[in-house]
Protein backbone atom coordinates (compact mmCIF):
# COMPACT_ATOMS: atom_id res chain seq x y z
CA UNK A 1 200.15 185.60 290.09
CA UNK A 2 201.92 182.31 288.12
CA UNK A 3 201.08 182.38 284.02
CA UNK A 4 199.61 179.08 282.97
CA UNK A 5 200.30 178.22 279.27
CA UNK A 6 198.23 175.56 277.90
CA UNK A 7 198.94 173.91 274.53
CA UNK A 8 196.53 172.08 272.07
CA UNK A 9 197.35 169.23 270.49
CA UNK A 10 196.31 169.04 266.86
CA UNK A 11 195.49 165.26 266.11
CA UNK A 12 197.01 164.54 262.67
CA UNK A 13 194.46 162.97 260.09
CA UNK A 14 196.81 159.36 259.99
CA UNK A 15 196.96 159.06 263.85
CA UNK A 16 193.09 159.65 263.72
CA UNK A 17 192.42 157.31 261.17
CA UNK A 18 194.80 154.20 262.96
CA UNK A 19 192.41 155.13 266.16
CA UNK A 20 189.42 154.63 264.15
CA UNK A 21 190.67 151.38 262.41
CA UNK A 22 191.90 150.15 265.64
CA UNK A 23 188.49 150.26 267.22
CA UNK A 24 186.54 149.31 263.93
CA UNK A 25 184.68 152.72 263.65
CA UNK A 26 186.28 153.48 260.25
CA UNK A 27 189.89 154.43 259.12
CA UNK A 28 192.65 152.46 257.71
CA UNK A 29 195.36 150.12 259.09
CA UNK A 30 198.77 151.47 260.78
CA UNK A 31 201.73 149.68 260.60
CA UNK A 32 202.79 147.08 262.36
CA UNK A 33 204.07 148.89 265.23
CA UNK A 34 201.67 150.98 265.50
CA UNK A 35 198.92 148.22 265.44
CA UNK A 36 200.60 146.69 268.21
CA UNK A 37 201.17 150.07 270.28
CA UNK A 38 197.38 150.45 269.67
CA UNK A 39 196.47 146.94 270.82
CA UNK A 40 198.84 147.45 274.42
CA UNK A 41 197.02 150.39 274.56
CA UNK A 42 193.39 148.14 275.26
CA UNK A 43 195.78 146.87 277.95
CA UNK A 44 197.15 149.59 279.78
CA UNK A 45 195.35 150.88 283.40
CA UNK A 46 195.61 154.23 284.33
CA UNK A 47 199.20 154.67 284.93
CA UNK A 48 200.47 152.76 281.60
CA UNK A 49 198.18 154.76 279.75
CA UNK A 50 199.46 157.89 281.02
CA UNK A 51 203.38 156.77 280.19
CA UNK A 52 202.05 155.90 276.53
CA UNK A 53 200.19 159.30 275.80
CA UNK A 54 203.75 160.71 277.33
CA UNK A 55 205.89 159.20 274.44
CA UNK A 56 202.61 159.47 271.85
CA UNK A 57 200.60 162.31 272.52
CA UNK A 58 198.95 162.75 269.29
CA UNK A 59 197.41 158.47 269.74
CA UNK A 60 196.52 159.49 272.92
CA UNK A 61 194.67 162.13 272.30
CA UNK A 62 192.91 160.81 269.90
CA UNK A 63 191.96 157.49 271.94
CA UNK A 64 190.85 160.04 274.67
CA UNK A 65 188.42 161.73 271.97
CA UNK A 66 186.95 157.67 271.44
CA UNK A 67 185.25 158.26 275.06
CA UNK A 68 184.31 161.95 274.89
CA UNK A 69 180.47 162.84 273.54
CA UNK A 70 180.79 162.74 269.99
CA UNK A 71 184.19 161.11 269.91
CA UNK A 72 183.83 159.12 266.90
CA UNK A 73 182.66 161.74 264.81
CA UNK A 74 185.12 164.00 265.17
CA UNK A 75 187.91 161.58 264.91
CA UNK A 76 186.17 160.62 261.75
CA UNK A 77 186.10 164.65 260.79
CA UNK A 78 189.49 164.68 261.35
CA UNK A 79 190.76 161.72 259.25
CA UNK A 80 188.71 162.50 256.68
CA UNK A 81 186.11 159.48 256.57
């Protein structure tokens, strides 16, 4: 019988708050970069998307909350709004 390890991902209250800004649900503004990471984010299909929560799990994560029940609430929890 194989072990599975499974990790969770703890959403830091900044990368939470960017999320929120970047879809107008509440927040405050990232950086430039960020912003613009953010906005090709809207962009990306399936397979892009993937690549970008690869190098930034912690954004990705948190956009993936956006569409899950509840979402914006907890993001909100979570960056302290």
């Amino acid at each position: 019988m194989s072990e599975r390890t499974t990790t969770t991902l703890v959403i830091p209250r900044e990368v939470a708050a960017h999320v929120l800004w970047s879809e107008r649900q509440g927040g405050y503004p990232a950086g430039s970069f960020t912003t613009k990471l953010l906005e090709l984010w809207r962009y990306a299909d399936f397979v892009n998307a993937a690549r970008l929560e690869a190098a930034w799990p912690e954004y990705g994560a948190a956009i993936r909350m956006l569409g899950e029940p509840g979402g914006v609430e907890k993001l909100r929890a979570v960056a302290g709004d």
